[in-house]
C-alpha atoms as a PDB file:
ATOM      1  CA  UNK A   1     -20.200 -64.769   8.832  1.00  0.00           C
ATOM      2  CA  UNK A   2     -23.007 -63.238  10.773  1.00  0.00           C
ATOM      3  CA  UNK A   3     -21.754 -59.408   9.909  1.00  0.00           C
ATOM      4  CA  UNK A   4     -22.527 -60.556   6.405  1.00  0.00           C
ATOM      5  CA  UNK A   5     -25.497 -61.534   6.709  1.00  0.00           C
ATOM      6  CA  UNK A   6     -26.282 -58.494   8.773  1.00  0.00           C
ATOM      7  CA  UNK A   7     -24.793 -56.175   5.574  1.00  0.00           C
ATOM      8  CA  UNK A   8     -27.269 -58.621   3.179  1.00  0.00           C
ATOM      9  CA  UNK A   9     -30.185 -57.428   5.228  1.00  0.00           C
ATOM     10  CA  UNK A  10     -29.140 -53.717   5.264  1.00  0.00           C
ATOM     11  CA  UNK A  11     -28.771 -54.052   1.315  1.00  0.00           C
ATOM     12  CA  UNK A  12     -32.424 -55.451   1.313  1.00  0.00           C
ATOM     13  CA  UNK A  13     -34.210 -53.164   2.881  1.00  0.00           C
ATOM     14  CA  UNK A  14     -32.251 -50.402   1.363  1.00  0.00           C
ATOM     15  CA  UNK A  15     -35.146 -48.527  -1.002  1.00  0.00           C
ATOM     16  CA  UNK A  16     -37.465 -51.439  -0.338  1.00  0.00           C
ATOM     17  CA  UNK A  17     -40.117 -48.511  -0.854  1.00  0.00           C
ATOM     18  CA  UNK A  18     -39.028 -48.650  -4.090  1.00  0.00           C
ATOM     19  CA  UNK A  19     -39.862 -52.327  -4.889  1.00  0.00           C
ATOM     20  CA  UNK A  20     -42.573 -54.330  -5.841  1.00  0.00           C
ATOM     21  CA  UNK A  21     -44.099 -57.818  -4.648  1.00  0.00           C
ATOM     22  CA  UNK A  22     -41.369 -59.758  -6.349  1.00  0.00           C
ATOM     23  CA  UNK A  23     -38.483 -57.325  -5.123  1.00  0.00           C
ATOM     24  CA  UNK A  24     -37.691 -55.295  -8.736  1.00  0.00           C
ATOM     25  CA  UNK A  25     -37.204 -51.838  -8.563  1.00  0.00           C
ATOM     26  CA  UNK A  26     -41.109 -50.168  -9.645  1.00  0.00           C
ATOM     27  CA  UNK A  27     -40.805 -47.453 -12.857  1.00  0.00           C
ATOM     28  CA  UNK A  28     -43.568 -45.219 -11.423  1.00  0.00           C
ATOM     29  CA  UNK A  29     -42.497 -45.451  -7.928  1.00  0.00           C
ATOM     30  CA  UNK A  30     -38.890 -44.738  -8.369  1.00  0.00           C
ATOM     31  CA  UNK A  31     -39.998 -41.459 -11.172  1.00  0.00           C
ATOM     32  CA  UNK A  32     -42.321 -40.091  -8.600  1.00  0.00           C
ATOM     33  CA  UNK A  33     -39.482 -40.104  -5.687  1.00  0.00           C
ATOM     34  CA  UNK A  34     -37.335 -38.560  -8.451  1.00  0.00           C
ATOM     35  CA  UNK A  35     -39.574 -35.847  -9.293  1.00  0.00           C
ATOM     36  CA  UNK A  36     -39.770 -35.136  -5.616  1.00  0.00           C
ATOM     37  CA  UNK A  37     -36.358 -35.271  -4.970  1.00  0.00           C
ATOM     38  CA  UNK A  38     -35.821 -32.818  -7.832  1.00  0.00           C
ATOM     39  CA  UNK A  39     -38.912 -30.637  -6.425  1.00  0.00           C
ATOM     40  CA  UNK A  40     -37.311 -30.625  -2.678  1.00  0.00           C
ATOM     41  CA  UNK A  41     -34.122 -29.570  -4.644  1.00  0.00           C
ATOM     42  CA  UNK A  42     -35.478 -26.847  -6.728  1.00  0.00           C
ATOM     43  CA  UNK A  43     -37.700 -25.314  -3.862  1.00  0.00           C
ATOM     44  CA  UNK A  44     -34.969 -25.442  -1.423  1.00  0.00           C
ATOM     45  CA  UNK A  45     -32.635 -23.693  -3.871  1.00  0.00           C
ATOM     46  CA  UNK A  46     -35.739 -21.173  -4.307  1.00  0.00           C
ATOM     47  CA  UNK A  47     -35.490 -20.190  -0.896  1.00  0.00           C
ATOM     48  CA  UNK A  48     -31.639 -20.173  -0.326  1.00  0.00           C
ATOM     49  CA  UNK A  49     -30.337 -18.326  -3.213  1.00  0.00           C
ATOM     50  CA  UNK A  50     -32.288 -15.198  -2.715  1.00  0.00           C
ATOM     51  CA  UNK A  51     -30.721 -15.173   0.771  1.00  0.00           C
ATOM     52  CA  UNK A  52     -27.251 -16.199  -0.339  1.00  0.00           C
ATOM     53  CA  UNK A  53     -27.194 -13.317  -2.759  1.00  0.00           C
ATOM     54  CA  UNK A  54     -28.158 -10.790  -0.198  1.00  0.00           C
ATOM     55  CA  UNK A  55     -25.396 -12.234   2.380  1.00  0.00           C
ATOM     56  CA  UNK A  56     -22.848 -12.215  -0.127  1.00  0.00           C
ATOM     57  CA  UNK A  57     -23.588  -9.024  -1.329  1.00  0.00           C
ATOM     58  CA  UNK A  58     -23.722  -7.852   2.108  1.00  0.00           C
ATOM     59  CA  UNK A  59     -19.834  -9.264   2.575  1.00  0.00           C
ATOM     60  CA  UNK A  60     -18.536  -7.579  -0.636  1.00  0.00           C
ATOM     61  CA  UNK A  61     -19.671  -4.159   0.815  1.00  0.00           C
ATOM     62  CA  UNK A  62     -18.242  -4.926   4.406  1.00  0.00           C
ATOM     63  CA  UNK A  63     -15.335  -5.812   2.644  1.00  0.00           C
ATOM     64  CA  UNK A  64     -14.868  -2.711   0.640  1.00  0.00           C
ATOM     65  CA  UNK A  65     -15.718  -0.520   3.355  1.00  0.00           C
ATOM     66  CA  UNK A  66     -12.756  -2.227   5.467  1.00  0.00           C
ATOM     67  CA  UNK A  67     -10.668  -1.516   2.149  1.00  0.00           C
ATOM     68  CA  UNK A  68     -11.778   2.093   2.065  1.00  0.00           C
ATOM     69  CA  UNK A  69     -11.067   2.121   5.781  1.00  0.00           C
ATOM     70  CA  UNK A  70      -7.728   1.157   5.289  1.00  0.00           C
ATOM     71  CA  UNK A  71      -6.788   2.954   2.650  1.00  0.00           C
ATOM     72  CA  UNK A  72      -8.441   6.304   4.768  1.00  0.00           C
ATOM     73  CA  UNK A  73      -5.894   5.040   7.575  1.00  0.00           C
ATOM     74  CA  UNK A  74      -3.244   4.908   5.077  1.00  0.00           C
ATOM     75  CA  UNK A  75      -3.732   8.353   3.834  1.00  0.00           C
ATOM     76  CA  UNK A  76      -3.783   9.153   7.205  1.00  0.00           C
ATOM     77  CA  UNK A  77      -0.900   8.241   8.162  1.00  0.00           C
ATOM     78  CA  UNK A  78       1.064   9.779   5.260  1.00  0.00           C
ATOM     79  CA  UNK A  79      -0.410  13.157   5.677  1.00  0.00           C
ATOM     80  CA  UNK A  80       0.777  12.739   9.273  1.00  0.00           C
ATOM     81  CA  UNK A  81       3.816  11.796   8.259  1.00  0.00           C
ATOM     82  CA  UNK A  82       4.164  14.582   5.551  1.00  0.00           C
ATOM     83  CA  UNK A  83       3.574  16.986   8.517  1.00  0.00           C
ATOM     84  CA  UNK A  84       6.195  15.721  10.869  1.00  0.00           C
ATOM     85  CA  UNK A  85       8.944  16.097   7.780  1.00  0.00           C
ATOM     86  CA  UNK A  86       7.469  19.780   7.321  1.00  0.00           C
ATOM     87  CA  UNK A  87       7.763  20.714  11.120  1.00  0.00           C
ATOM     88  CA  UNK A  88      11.142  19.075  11.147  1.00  0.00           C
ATOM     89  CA  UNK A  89      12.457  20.569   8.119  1.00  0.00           C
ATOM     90  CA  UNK A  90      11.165  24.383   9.239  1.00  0.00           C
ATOM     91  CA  UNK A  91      13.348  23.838  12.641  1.00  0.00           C
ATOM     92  CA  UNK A  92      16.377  22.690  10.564  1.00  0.00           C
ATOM     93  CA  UNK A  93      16.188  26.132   8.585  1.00  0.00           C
ATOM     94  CA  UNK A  94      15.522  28.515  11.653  1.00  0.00           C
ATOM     95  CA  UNK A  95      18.765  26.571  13.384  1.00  0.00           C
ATOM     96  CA  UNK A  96      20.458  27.263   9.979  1.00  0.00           C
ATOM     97  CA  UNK A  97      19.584  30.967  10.335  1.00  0.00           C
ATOM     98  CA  UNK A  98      20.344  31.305  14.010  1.00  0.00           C
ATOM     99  CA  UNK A  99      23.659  29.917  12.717  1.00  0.00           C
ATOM    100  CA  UNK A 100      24.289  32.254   9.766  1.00  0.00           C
ATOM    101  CA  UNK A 101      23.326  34.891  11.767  1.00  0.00           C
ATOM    102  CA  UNK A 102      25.708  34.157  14.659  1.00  0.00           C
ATOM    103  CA  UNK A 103      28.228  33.713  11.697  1.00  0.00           C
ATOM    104  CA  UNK A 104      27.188  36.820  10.384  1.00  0.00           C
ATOM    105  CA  UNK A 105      27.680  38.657  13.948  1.00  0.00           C
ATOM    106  CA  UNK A 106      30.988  37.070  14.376  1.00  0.00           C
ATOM    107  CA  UNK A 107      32.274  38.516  10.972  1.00  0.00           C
ATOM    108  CA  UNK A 108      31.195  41.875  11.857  1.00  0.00           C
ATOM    109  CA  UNK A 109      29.302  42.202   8.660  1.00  0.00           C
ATOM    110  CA  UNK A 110      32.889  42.170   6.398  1.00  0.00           C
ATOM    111  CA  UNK A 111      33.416  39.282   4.529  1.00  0.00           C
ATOM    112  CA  UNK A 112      36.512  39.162   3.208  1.00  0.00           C
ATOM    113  CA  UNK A 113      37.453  38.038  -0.018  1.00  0.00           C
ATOM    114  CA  UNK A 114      38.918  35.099   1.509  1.00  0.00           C
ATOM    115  CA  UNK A 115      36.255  33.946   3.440  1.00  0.00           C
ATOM    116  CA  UNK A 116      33.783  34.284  -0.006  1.00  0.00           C
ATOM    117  CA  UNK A 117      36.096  31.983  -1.847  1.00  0.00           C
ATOM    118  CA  UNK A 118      35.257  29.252   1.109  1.00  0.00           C
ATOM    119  CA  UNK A 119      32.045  28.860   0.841  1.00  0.00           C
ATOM    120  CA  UNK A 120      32.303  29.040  -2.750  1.00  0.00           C
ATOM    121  CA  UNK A 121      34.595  25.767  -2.569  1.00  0.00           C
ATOM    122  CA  UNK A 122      32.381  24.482   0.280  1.00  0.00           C
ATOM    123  CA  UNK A 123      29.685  24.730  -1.966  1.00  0.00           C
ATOM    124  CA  UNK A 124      31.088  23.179  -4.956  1.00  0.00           C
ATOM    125  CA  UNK A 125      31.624  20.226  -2.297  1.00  0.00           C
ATOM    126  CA  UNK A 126      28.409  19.814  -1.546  1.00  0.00           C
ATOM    127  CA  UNK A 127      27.108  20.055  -5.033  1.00  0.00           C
ATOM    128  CA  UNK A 128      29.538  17.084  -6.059  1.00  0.00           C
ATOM    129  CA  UNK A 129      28.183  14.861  -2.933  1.00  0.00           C
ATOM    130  CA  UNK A 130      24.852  15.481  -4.410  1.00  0.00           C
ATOM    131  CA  UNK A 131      26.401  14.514  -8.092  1.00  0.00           C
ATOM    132  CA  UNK A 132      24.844  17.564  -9.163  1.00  0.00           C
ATOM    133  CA  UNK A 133      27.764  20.049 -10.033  1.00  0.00           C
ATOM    134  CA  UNK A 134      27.228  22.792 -12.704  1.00  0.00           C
ATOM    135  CA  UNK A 135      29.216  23.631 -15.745  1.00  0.00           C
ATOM    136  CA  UNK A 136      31.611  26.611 -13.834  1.00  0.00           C
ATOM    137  CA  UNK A 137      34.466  28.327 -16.017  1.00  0.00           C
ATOM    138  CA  UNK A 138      37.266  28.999 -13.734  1.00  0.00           C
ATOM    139  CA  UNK A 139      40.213  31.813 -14.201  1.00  0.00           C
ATOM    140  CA  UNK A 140      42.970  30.660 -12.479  1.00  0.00           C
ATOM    141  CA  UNK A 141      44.033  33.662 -10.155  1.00  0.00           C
ATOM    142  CA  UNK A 142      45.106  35.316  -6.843  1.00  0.00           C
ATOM    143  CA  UNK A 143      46.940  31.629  -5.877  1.00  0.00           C
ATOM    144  CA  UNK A 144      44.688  29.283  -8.125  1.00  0.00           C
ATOM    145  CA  UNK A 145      41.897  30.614  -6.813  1.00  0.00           C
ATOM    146  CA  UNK A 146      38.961  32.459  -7.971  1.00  0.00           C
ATOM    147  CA  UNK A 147      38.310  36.172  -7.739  1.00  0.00           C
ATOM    148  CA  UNK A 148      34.940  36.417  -6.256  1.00  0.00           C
ATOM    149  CA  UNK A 149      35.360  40.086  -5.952  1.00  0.00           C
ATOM    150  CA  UNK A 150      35.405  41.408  -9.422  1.00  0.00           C
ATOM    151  CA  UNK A 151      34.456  44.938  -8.524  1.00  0.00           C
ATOM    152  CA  UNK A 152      38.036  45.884  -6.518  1.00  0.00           C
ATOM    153  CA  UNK A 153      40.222  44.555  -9.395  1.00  0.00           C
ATOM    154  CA  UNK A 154      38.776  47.080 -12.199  1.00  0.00           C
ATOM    155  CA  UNK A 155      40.684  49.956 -12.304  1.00  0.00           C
ATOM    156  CA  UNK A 156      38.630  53.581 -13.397  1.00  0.00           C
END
């Protein structure tokens, strides 16, 4: 019972600025706190905005420049990664050389007919793991193989 009354009084008092003698709510009084509510409002949006649109302009361009950042680190990276391949790839071919040269040194510069028609098969393998094989006519001869050496079979 008593916290009532207590919320009564609180309801009472509540805008009693706003009253008159008898306890109604006073036109003038209540338009001029209005009007200086809405004057507070106004002036203190006055003063913020101009600062909230420099702030927030301020955070789009930190935010692109950590974009452009990024994207720099990005590029970066790919170059960097672009280089590695290149480095890698240029030791694969001088090991492939060293190789064919050791190859090369074995055969005592003569390779025999034989030997062409290998890596002529060896190479049509590796063109069909790559699904890449070209249109080749093929002769069957010498064993179903083909003559690689055209020059020793015409007669002058």
């Amino acid at each position: 019972m008593m916290e009532i009354k207590i919320i009564n009084k609180l309801k009472e008092k509540k805008m009693s600025f706003l009253r008159d003698s008898k306890g109604y709510i006073d036109g003038v009084k209540t338009t001029i706190f209005v009007t200086l509510l809405l004057v507070i409002l106004i002036a203190t949006l006055m003063a913020i905005l101009p600062r909230y649109s420099v702030w927030s302009q301020e955070m789009r361009g930190k935010a692109e420049l950590a974009r452009a950042e990024q994207n720099k680190q990005i590029l970066i990276a790919e170059a960097n990664a672009r280089l590695e391949a290149e480095k890698l790839n240029a030791l694969s071919e001088i090991e492939r050389a060293k190789g064919m040269a050791q190859a090369m040194e074995i055969e005592q510069g003569q390779l025999t007919s034989t030997y062409n028609q290998y890596l002529f098969i060896r190479q049509l393998e590796k063109l069909a793991e790559m699904g890449t094989i070209p249109t080749i006519i093929y002769l069957p001869s010498e064993g179903m193989l083909p003559v690689m050496d055209l020059k020793k079979d015409i007669k002058k």
